[in-house]
Protein backbone atom coordinates (compact mmCIF):
# COMPACT_ATOMS: atom_id res chain seq x y z
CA UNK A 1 116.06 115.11 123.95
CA UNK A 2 116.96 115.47 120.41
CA UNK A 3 118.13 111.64 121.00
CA UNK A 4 115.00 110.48 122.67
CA UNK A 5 112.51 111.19 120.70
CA UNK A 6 112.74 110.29 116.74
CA UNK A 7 113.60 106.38 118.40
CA UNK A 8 110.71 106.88 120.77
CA UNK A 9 108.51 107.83 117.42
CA UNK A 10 110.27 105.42 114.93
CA UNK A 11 110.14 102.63 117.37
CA UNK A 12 106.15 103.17 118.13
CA UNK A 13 104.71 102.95 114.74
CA UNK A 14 107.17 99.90 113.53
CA UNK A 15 105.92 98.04 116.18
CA UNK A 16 102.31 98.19 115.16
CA UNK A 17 101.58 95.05 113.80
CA UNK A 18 105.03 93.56 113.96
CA UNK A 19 106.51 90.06 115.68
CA UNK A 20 107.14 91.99 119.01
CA UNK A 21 103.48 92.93 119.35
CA UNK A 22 102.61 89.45 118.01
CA UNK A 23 104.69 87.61 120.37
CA UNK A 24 103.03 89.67 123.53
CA UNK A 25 99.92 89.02 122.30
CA UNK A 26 100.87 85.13 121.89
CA UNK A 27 102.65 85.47 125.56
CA UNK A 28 98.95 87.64 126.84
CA UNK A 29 96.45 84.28 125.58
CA UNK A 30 98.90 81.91 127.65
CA UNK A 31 99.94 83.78 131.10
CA UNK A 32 96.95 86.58 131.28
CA UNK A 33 98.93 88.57 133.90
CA UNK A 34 99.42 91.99 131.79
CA UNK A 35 101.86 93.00 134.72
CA UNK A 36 104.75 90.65 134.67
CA UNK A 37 104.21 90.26 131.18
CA UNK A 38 104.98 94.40 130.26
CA UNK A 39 108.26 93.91 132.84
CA UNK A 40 109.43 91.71 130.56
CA UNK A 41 108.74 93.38 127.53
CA UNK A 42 110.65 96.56 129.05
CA UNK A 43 113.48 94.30 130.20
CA UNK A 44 113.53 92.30 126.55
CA UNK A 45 113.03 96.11 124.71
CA UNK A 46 115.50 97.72 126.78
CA UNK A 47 118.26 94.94 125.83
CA UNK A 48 117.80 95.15 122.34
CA UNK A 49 117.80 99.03 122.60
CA UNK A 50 121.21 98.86 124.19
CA UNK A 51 122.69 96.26 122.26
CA UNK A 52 121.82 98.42 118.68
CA UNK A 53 122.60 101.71 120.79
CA UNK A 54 126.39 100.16 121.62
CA UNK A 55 127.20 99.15 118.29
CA UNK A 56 125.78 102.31 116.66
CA UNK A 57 128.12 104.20 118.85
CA UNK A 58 131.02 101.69 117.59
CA UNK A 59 130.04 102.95 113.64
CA UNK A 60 129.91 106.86 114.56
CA UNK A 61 133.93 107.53 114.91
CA UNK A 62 134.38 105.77 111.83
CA UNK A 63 132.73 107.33 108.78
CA UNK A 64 131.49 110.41 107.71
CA UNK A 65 128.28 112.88 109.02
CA UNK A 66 127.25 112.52 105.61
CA UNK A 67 127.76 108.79 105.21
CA UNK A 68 125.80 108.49 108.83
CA UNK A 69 122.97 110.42 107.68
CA UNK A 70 122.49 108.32 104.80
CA UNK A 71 122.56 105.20 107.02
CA UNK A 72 119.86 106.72 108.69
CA UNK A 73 118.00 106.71 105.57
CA UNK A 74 118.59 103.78 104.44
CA UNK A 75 117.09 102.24 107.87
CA UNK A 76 114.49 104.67 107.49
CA UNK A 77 113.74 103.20 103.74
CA UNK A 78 113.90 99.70 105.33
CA UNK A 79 111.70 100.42 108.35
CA UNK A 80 109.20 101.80 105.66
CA UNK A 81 109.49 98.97 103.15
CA UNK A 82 109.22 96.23 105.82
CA UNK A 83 105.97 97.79 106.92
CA UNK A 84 104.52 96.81 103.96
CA UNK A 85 105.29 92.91 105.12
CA UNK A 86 102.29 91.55 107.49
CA UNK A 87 104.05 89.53 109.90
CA UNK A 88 103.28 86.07 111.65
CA UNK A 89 103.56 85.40 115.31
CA UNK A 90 107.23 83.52 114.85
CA UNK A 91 106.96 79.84 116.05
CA UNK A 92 109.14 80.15 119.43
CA UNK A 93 106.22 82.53 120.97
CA UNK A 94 104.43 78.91 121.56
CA UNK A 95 107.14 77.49 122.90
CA UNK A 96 108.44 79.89 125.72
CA UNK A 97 108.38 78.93 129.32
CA UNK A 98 108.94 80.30 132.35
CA UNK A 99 107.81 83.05 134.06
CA UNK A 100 105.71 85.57 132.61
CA UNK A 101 108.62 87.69 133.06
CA UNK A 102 111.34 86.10 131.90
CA UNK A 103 109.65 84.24 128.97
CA UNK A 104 108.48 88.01 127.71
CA UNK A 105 112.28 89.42 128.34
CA UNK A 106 113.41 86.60 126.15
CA UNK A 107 110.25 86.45 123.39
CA UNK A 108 110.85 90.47 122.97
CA UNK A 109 114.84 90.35 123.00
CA UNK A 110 114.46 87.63 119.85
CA UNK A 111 111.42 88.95 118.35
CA UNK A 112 113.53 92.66 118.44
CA UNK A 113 117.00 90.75 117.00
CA UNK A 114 117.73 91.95 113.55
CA UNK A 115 114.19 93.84 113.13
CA UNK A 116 113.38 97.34 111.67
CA UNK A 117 113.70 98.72 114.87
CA UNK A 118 116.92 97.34 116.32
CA UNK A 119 118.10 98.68 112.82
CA UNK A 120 116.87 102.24 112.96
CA UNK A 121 118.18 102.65 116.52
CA UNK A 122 121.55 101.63 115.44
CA UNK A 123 121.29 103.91 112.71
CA UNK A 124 119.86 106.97 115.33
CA UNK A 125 122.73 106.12 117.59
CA UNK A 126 125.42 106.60 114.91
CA UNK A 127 124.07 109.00 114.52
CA UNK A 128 123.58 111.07 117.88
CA UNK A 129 126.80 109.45 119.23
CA UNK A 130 124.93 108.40 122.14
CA UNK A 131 123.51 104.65 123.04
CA UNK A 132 121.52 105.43 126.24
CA UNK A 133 118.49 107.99 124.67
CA UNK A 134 118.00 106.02 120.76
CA UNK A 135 118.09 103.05 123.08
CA UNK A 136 115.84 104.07 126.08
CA UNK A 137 113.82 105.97 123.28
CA UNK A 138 113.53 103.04 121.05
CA UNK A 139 112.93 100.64 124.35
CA UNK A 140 109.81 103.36 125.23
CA UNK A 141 108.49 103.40 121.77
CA UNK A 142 108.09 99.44 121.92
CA UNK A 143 106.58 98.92 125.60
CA UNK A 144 104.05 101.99 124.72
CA UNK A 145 103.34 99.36 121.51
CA UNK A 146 103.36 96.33 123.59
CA UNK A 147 100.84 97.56 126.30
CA UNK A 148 97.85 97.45 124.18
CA UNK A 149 98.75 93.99 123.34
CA UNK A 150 99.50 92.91 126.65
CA UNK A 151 96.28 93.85 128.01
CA UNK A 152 93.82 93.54 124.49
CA UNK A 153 95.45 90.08 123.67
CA UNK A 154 93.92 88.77 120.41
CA UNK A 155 91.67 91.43 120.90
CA UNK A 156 93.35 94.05 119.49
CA UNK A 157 93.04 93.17 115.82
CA UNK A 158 89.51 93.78 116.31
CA UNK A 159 89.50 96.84 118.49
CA UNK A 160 92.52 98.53 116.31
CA UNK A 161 93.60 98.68 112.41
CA UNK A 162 96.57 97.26 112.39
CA UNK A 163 96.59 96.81 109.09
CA UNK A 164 96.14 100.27 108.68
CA UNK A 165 98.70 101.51 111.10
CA UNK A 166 101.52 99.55 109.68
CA UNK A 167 100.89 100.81 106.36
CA UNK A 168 100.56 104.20 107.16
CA UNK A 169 103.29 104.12 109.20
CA UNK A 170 105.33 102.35 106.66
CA UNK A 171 104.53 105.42 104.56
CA UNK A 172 105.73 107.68 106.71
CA UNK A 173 109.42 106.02 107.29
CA UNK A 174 109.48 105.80 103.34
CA UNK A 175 108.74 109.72 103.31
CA UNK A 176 111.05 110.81 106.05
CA UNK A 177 113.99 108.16 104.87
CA UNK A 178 113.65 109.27 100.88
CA UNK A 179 114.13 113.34 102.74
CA UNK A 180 116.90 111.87 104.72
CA UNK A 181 118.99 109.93 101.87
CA UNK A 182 118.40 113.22 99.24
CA UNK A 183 119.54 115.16 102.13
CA UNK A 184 122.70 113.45 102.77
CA UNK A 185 123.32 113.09 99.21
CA UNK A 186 122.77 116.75 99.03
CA UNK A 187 120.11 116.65 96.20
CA UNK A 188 118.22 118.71 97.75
């Protein structure tokens, strides 16, 4: 459990206002169908979850509990810092085809590639030694931020503060990843 949830929490409030929820809501104008659409967003989260879980578990056997924690402030830092960044809807949202499925799998699994969140689940499995819970944690964390998008569409910037959230949120992963990297560095 341990595993399971800091991803699950991590993964939730990076997503707010990031190019996963902007892609759904892109993918929600065009196919409407909130149900096929949030199969592929688990599918495309779950992918990205593993594929960050895998090579976090790769990094654990070779460095140091004090070098891992670190890493896992450092992605805690960048998770915070990026939150600070208001994101566009990336340009291959508009250009996705296929079923509502598939074309969500596909929009999440690029949108996911590389961001704040892939990073801090690598950095969670290294840390756990374990790729299934940061991965199914971090895969949770993104569909529960996806479903308000999937069934809001370009709605939700007017029924939530997105704004708001991804600034606060970005506060919080500078907070807990500034604890994390004094921790490891044992200054305090």
């Amino acid at each position: 459990m341990e595993a399971l949830l800091p991803p699950f929490i991590a993964a939730i409030l990076a997503e707010w206002g990031d190019k996963t929820q902007l892609v759904v809501i892109a993918l929600a104008v065009r196919y409407a169908r909130p149900g096929p659409l949030l199969i592929g967003v688990a599918l495309g989260a779950l992918a990205s979850g593993l594929f960050a879980g895998f090579a976090g578990t790769l990094v654990h056997g070779t460095v140091t509990l004090r070098a891992l924690s670190l890493l896992l402030g450092v992605a805690l830092i960048f998770a915070g810092a990026a939150g600070f960044i208001a994101r566009k809807t990336p340009a291959y949202a508009a250009t996705l085809a296929g079923p509502a499925t598939f074309a969500a799998a596909l929009g999440v699994f690029l949108a996911e590639f590389g961001d704040r969140t892939q990073f801090v689940t690598f950095a969670f499995a290294a840390q756990y030694d374990s790729a299934f819970f940061p991965a199914f944690g971090a895969a949770a964390g993104v569909f529960a931020a996806s479903v308000p998008a999937a069934l809001l569409g370009p709605k939700l910037h007017a029924a939530v503060p997105i704004r708001a959230l991804r600034i606060g949120g970005g506060c919080l992963f500078l907070i807990a990843g500034v604890i994390v990297a004094l921790n490891a560095l044992r200054l305090v």
